[in-house]
C-alpha atoms as a PDB file:
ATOM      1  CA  UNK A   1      89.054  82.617 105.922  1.00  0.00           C
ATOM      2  CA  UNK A   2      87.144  84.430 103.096  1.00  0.00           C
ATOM      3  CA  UNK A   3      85.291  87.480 104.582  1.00  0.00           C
ATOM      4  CA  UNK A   4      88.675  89.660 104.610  1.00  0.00           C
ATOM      5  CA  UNK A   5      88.264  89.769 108.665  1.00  0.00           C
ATOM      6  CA  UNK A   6      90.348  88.327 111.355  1.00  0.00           C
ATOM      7  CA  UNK A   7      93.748  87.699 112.212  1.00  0.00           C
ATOM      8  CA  UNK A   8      96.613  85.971 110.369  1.00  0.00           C
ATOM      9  CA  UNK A   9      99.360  84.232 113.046  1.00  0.00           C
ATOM     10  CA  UNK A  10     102.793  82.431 112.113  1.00  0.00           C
ATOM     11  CA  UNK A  11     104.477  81.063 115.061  1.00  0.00           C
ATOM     12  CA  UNK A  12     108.074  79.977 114.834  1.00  0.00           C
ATOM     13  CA  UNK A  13     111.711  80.110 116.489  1.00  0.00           C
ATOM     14  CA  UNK A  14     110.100  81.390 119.129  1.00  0.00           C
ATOM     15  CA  UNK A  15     108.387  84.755 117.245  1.00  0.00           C
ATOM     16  CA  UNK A  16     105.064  85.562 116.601  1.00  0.00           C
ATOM     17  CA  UNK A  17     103.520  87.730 113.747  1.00  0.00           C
ATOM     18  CA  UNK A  18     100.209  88.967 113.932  1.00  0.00           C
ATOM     19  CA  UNK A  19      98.828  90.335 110.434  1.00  0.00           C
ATOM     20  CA  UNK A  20      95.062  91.714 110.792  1.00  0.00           C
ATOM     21  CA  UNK A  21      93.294  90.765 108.264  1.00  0.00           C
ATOM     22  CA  UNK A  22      91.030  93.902 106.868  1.00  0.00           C
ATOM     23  CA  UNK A  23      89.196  95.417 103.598  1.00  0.00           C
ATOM     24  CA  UNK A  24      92.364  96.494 101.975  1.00  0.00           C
ATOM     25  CA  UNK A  25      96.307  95.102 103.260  1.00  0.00           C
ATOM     26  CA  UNK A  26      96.669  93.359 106.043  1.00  0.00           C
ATOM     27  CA  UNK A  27      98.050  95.509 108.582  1.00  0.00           C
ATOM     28  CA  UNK A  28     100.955  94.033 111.179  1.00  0.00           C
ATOM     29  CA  UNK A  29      99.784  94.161 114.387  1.00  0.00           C
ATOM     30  CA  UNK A  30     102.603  92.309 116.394  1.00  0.00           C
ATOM     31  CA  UNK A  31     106.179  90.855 115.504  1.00  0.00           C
ATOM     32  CA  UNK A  32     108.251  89.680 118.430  1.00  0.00           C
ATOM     33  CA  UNK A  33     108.665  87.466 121.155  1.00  0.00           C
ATOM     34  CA  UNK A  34     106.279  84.073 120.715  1.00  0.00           C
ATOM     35  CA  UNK A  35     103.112  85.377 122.450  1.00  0.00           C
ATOM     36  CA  UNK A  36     100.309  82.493 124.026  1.00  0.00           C
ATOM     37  CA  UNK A  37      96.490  82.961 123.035  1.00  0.00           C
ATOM     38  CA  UNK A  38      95.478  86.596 121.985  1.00  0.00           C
ATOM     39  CA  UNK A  39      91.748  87.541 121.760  1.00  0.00           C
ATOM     40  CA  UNK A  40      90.514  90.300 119.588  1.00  0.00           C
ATOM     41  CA  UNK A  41      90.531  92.698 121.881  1.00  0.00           C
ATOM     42  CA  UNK A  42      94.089  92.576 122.963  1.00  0.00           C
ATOM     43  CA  UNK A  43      94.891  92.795 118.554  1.00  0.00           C
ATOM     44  CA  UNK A  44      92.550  95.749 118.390  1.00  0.00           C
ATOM     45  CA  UNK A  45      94.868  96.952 121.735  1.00  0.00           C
ATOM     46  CA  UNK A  46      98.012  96.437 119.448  1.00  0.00           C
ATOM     47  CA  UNK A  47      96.590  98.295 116.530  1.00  0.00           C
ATOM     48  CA  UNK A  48      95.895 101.779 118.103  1.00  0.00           C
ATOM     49  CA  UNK A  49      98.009 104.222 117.369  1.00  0.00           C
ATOM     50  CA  UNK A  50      99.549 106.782 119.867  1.00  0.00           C
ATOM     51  CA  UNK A  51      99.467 109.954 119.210  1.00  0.00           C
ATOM     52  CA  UNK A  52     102.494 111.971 120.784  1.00  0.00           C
ATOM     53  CA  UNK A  53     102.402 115.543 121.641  1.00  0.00           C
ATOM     54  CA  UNK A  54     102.894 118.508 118.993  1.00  0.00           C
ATOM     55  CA  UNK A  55     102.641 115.967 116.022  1.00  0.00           C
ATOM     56  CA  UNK A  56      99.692 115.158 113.807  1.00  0.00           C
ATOM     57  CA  UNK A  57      96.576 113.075 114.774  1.00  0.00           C
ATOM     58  CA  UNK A  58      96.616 110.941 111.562  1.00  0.00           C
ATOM     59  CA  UNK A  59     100.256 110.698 109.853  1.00  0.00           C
ATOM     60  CA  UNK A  60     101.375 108.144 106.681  1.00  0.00           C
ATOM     61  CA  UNK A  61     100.210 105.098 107.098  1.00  0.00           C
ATOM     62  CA  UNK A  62     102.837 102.836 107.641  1.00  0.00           C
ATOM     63  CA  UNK A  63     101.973  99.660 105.454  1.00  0.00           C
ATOM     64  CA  UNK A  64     104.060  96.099 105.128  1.00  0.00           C
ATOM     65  CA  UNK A  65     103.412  97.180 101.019  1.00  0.00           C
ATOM     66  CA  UNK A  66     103.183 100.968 100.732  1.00  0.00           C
ATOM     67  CA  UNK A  67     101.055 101.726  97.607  1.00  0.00           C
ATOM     68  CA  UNK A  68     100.833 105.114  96.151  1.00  0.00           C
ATOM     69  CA  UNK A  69      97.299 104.228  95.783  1.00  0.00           C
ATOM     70  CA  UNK A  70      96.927 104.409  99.368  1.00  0.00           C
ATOM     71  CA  UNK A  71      98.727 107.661 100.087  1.00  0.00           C
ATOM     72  CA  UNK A  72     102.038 106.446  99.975  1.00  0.00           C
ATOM     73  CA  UNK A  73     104.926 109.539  98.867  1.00  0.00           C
ATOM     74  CA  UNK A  74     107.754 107.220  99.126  1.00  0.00           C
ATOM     75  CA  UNK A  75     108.931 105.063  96.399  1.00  0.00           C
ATOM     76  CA  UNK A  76     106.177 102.486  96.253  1.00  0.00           C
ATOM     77  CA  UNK A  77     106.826  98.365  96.623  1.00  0.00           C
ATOM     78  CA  UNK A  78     105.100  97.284  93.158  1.00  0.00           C
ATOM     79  CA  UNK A  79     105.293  99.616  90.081  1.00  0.00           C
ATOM     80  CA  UNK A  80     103.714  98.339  87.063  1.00  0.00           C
ATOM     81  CA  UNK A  81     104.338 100.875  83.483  1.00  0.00           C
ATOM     82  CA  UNK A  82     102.580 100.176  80.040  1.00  0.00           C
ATOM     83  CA  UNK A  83     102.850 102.295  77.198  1.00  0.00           C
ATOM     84  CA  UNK A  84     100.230 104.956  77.863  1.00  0.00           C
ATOM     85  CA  UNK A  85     101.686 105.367  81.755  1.00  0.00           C
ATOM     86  CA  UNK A  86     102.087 103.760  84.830  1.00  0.00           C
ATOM     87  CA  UNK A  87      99.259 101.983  86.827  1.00  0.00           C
ATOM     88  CA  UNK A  88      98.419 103.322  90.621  1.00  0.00           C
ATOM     89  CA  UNK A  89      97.670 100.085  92.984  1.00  0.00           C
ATOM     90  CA  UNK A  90      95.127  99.925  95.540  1.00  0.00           C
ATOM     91  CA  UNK A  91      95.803  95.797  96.091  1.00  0.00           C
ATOM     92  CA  UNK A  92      93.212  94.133  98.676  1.00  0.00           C
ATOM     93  CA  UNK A  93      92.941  90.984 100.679  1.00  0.00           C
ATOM     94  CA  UNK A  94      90.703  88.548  99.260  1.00  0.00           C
ATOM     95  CA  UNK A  95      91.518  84.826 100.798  1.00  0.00           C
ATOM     96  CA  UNK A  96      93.481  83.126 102.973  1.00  0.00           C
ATOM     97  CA  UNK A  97      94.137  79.280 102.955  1.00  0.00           C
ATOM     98  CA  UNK A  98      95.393  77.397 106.010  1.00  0.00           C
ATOM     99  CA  UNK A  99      98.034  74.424 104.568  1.00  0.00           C
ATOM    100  CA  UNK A 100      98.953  72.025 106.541  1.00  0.00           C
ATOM    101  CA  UNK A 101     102.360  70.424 106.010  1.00  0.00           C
ATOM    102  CA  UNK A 102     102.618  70.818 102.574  1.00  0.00           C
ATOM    103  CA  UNK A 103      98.896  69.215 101.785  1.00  0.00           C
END
């Protein structure tokens, strides 16, 4: 897959992970119980957010590698320092490879 689009699924001991594939991370859409065939429109299903009562309509993001680049106020998961300061990441999906038993 190379247009940044789509859906990334690992099957195994009887889990499934669903990572959506979008410009910027990936964002985790399902980890649980081994699910059968999902179309896009059950993934899009799995990606809304609810909104509960009395609480903001858009919170934090909550990210599988929180960035302060993206918004993040908690202590990021890369940090990078030079010299002159510290770098802010903004890291994006760019390919994925399917490999086939090692091959």
């Amino acid at each position: 897959m190379s247009d940044a689009t789509g859906v990334l699924r690992l099957d195994g001991g009887g889990e499934t992970l669903l990572l959506a594939l979008r410009a910027g991370p990936p964002v985790l859409a399902y980890w649980g119980p081994a699910l059968g065939e999902v179309d896009d429109a059950q993934v899009e299903a799995l990606l809304a957010r609810q909104v509960p009562g009395g609480m903001l309509d858009v919170g934090e993001a909550l990210d599988l590698f929180p960035e302060a680049g993206r918004g993040f106020t908690g202590h990021p998961a890369l940090e990078i320092h030079r010299e002159i300061g510290g770098f802010i990441t903004q890291l994006a999906f760019v390919e994925s490879r399917t490999i086939v038993d090692g091959h």
